[in-house]
N, C-alpha and C. Protein backbone atom coordinates (compact mmCIF):
# COMPACT_ATOMS: atom_id res chain seq x y z
N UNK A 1 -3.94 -7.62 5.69
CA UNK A 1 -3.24 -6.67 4.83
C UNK A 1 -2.63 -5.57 5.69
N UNK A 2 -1.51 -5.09 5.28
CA UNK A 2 -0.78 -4.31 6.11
C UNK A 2 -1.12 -2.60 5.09
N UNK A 3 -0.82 -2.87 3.87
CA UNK A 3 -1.44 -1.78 3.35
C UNK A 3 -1.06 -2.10 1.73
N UNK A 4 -1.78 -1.06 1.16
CA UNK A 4 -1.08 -0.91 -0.71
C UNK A 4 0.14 -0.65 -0.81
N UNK A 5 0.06 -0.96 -1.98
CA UNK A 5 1.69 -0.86 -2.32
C UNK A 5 1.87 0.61 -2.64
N UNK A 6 0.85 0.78 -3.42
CA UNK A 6 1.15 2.82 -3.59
C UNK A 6 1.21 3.09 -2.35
N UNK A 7 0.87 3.13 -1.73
CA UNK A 7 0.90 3.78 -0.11
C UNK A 7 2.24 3.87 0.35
N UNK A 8 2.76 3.23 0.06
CA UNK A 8 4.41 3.19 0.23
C UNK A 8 5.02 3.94 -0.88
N UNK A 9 6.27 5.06 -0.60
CA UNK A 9 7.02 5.81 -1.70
C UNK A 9 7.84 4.96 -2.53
N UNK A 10 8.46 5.54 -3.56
CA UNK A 10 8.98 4.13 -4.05
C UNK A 10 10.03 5.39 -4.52
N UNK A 11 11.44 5.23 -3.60
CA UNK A 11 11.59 3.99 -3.13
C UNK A 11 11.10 5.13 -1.67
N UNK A 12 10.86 3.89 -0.61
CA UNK A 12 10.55 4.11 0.89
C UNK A 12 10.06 3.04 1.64
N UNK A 13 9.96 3.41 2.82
CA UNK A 13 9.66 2.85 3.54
C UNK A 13 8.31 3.35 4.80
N UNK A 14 7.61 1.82 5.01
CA UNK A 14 6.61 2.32 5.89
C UNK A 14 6.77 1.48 7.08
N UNK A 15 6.88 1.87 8.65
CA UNK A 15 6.54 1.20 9.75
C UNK A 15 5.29 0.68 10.16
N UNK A 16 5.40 -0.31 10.96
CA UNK A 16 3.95 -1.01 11.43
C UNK A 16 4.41 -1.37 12.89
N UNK A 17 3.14 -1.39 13.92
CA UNK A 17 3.37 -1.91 15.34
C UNK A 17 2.08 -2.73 15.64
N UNK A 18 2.00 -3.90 15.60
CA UNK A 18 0.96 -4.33 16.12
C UNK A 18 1.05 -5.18 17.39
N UNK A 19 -0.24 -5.90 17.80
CA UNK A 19 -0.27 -6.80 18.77
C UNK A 19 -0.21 -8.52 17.87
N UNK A 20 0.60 -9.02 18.50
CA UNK A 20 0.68 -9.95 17.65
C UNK A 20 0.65 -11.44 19.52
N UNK A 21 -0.52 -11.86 19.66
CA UNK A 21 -0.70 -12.69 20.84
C UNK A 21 -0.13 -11.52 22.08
N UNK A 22 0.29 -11.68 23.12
CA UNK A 22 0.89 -11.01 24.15
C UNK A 22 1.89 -10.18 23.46
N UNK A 23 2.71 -10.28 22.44
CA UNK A 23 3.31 -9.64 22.04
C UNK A 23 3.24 -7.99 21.36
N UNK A 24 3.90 -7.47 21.05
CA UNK A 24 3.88 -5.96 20.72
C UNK A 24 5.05 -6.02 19.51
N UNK A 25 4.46 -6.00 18.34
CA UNK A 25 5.59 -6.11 17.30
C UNK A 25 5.69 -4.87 16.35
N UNK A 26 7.12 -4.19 16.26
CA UNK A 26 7.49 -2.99 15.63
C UNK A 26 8.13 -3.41 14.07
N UNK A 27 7.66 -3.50 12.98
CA UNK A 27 8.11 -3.70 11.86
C UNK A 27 8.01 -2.67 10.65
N UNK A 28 9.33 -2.72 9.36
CA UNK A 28 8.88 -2.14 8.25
C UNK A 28 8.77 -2.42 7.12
N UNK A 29 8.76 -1.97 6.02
CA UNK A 29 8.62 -2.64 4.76
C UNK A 29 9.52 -1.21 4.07
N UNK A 30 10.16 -1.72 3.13
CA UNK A 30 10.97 -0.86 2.29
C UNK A 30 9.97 -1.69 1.14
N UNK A 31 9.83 -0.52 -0.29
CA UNK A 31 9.33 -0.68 -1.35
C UNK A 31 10.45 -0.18 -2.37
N UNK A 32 11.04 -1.11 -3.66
CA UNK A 32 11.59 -0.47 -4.30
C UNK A 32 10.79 -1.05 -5.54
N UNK A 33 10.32 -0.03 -6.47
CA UNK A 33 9.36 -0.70 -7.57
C UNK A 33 8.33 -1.36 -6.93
N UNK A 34 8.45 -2.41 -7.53
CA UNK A 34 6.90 -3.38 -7.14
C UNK A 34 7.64 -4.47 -5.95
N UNK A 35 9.43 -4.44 -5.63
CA UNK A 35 9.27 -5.45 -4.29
C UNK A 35 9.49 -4.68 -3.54
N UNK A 36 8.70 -5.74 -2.40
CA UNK A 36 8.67 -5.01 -0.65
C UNK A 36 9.61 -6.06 -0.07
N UNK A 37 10.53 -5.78 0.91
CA UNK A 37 10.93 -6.57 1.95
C UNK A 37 10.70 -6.24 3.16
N UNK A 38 10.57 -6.78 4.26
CA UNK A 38 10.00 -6.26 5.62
C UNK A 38 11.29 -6.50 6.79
N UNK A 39 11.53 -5.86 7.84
CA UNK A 39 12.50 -6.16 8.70
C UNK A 39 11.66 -5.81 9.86
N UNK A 40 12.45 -6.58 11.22
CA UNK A 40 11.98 -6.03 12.62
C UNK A 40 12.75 -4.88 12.49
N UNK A 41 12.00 -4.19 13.33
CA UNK A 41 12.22 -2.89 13.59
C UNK A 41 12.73 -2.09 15.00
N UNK A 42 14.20 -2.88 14.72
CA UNK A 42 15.23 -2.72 15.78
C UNK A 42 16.76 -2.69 14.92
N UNK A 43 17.72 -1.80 15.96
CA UNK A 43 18.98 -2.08 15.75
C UNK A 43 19.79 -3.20 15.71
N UNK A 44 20.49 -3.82 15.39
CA UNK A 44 20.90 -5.11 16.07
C UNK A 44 22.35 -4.59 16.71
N UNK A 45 22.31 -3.02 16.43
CA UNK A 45 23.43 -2.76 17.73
C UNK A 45 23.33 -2.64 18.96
N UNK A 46 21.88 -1.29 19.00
CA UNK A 46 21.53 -1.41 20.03
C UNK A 46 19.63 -1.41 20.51
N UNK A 47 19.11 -2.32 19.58
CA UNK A 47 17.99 -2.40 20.04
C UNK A 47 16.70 -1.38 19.66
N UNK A 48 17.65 0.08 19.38
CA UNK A 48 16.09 0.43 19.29
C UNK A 48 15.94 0.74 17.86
N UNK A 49 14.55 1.68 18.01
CA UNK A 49 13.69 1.70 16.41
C UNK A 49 14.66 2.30 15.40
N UNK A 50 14.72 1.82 13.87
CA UNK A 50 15.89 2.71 13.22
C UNK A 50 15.15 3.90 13.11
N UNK A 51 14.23 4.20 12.64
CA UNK A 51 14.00 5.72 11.71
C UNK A 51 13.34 6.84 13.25
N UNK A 52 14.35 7.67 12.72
CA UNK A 52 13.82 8.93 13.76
C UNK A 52 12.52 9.76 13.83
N UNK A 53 12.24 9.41 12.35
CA UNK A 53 10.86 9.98 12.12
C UNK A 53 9.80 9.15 11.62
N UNK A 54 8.80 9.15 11.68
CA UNK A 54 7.59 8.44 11.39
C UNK A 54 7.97 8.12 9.85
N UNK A 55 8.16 6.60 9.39
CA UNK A 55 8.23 6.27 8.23
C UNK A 55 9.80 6.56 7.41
N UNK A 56 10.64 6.93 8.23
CA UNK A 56 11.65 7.82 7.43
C UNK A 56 13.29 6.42 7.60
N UNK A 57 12.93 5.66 6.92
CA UNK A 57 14.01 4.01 7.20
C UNK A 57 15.21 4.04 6.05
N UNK A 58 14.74 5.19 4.98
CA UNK A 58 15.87 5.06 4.08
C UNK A 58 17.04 6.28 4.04
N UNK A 59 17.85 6.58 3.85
CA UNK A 59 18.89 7.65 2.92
C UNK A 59 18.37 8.36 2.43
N UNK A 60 19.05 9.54 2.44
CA UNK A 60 18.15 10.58 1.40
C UNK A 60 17.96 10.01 -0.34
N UNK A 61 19.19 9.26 -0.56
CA UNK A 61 19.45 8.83 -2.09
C UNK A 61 18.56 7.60 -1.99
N UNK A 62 17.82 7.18 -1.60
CA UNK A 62 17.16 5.54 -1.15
C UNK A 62 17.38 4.77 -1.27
N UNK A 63 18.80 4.50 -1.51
CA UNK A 63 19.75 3.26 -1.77
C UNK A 63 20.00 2.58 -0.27
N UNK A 64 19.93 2.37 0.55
CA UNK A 64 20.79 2.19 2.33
C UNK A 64 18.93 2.13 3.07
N UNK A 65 19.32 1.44 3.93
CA UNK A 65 18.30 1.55 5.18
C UNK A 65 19.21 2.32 6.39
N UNK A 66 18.65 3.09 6.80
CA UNK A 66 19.40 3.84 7.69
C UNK A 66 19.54 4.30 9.44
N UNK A 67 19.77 3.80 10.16
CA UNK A 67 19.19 4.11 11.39
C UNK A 67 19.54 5.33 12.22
N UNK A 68 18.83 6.13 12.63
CA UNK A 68 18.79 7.34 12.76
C UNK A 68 19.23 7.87 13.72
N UNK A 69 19.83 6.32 15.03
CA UNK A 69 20.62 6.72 16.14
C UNK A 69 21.90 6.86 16.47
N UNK A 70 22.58 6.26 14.99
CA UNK A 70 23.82 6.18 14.98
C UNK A 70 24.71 6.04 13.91
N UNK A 71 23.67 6.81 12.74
CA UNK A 71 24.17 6.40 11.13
C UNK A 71 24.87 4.89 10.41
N UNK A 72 24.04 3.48 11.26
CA UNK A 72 24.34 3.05 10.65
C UNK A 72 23.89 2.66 9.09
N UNK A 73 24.48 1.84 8.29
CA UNK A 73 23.91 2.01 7.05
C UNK A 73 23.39 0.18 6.76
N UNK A 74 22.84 0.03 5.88
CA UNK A 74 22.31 -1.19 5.74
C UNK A 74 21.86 -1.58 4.45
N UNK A 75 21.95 -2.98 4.01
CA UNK A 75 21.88 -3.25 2.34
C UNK A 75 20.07 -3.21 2.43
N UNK A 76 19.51 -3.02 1.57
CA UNK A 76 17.73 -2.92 1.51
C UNK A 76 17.86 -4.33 1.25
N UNK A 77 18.64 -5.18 0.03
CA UNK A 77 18.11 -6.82 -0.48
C UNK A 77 18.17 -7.50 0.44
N UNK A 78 18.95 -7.30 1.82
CA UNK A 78 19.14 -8.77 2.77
C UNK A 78 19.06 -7.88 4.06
N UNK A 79 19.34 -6.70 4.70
CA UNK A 79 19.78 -5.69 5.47
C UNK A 79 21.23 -6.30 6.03
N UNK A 80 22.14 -6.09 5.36
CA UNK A 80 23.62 -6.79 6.37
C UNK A 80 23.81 -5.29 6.35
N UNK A 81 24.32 -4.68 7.55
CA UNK A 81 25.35 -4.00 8.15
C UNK A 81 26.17 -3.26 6.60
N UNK A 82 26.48 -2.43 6.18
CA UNK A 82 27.54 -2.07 5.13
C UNK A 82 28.32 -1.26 5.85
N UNK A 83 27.75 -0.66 6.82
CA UNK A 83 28.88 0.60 7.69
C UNK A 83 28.23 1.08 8.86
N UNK A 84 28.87 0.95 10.04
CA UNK A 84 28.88 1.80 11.09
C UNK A 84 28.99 0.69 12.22
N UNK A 85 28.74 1.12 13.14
CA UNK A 85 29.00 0.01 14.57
C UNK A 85 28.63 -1.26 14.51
N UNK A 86 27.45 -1.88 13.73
CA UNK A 86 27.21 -3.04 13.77
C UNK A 86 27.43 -4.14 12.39
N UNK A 87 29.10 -3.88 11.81
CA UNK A 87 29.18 -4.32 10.73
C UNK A 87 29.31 -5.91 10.83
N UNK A 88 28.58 -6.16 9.92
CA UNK A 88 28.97 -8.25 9.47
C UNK A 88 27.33 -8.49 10.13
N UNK A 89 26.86 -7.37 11.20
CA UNK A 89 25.23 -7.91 11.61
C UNK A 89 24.41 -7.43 10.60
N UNK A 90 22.85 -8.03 10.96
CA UNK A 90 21.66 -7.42 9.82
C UNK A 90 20.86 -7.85 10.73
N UNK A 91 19.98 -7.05 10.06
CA UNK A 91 18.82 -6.74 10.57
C UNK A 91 17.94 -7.98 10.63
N UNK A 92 17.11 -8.37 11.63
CA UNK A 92 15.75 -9.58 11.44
C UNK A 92 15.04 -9.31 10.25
N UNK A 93 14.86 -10.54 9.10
CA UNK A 93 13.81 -10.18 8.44
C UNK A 93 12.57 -10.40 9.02
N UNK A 94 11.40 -9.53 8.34
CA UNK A 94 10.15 -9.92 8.23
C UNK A 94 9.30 -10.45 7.61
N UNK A 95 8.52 -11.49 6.78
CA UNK A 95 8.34 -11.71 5.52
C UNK A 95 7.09 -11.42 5.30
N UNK A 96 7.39 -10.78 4.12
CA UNK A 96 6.20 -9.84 3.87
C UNK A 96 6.22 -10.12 1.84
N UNK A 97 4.65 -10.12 1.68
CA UNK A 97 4.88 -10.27 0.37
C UNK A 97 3.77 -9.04 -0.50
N UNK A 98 3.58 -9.08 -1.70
CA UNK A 98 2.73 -8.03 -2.45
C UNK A 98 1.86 -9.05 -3.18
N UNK A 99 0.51 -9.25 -2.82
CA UNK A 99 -0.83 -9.86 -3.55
C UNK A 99 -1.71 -9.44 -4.01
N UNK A 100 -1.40 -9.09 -5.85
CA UNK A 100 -2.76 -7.89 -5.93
C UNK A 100 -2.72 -6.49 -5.09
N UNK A 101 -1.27 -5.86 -5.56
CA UNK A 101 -1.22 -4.66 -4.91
C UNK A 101 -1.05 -4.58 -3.40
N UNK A 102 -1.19 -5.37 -2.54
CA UNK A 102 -1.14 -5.22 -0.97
C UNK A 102 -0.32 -6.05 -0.34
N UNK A 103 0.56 -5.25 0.53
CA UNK A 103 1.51 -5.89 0.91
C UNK A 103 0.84 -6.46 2.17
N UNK A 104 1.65 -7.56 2.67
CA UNK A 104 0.58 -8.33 3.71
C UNK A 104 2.24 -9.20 3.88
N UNK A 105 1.85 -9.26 5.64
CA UNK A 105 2.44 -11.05 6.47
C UNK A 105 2.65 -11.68 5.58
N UNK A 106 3.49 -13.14 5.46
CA UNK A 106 3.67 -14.33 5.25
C UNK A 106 3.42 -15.07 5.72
């Protein structure tokens, strides 16, 4: 389990970093209502983490995923690109689902 679903703002988003084998994996989960979707937690412009602040992945209006190094903007249902340097790209999903309140891996 990665965490509850209340634990997440709605709408918002929460980051995660774990060890996953040798690996080191940076991911988030956006919550709108009761669905979560999860993305890696990189630019696909330029690589690094979107949110500038601990947990902070959406718009002020919470419509957009937002990355905080270069205003790009991003759809929450699929993450494609809607505006800024890396348009027509999206983001890696993560798949992440809600079981009995807790969002968790796929």
């Amino acid at each position: 389990m990665l965490c509850r679903l209340d634990e997440i703002d709605d709408p918002g988003g929460k980051g995660f970093d774990f060890r996953e084998g040798q690996a080191i994996f940076a991911g988030f989960v956006v919550r709108r209502g009761t669905q979560v979707v999860g993305y890696v937690d990189s630019c696909p412009h330029a690589g690094w983490p979107l949110a500038m602040a601990p947990d902070r992945y959406l718009t002020r209006d919470g419509t957009r995923i937002l990355c905080g190094g270069h205003g790009a903007l991003f759809r929450i249902e699929d993450g494609l690109c809607a505006a800024g340097p890396c348009a027509d790209e999206s983001l890696e999903p993560w798949p992440v689902e809600v079981v009995d309140g807790a969002v968790r891996t796929v």
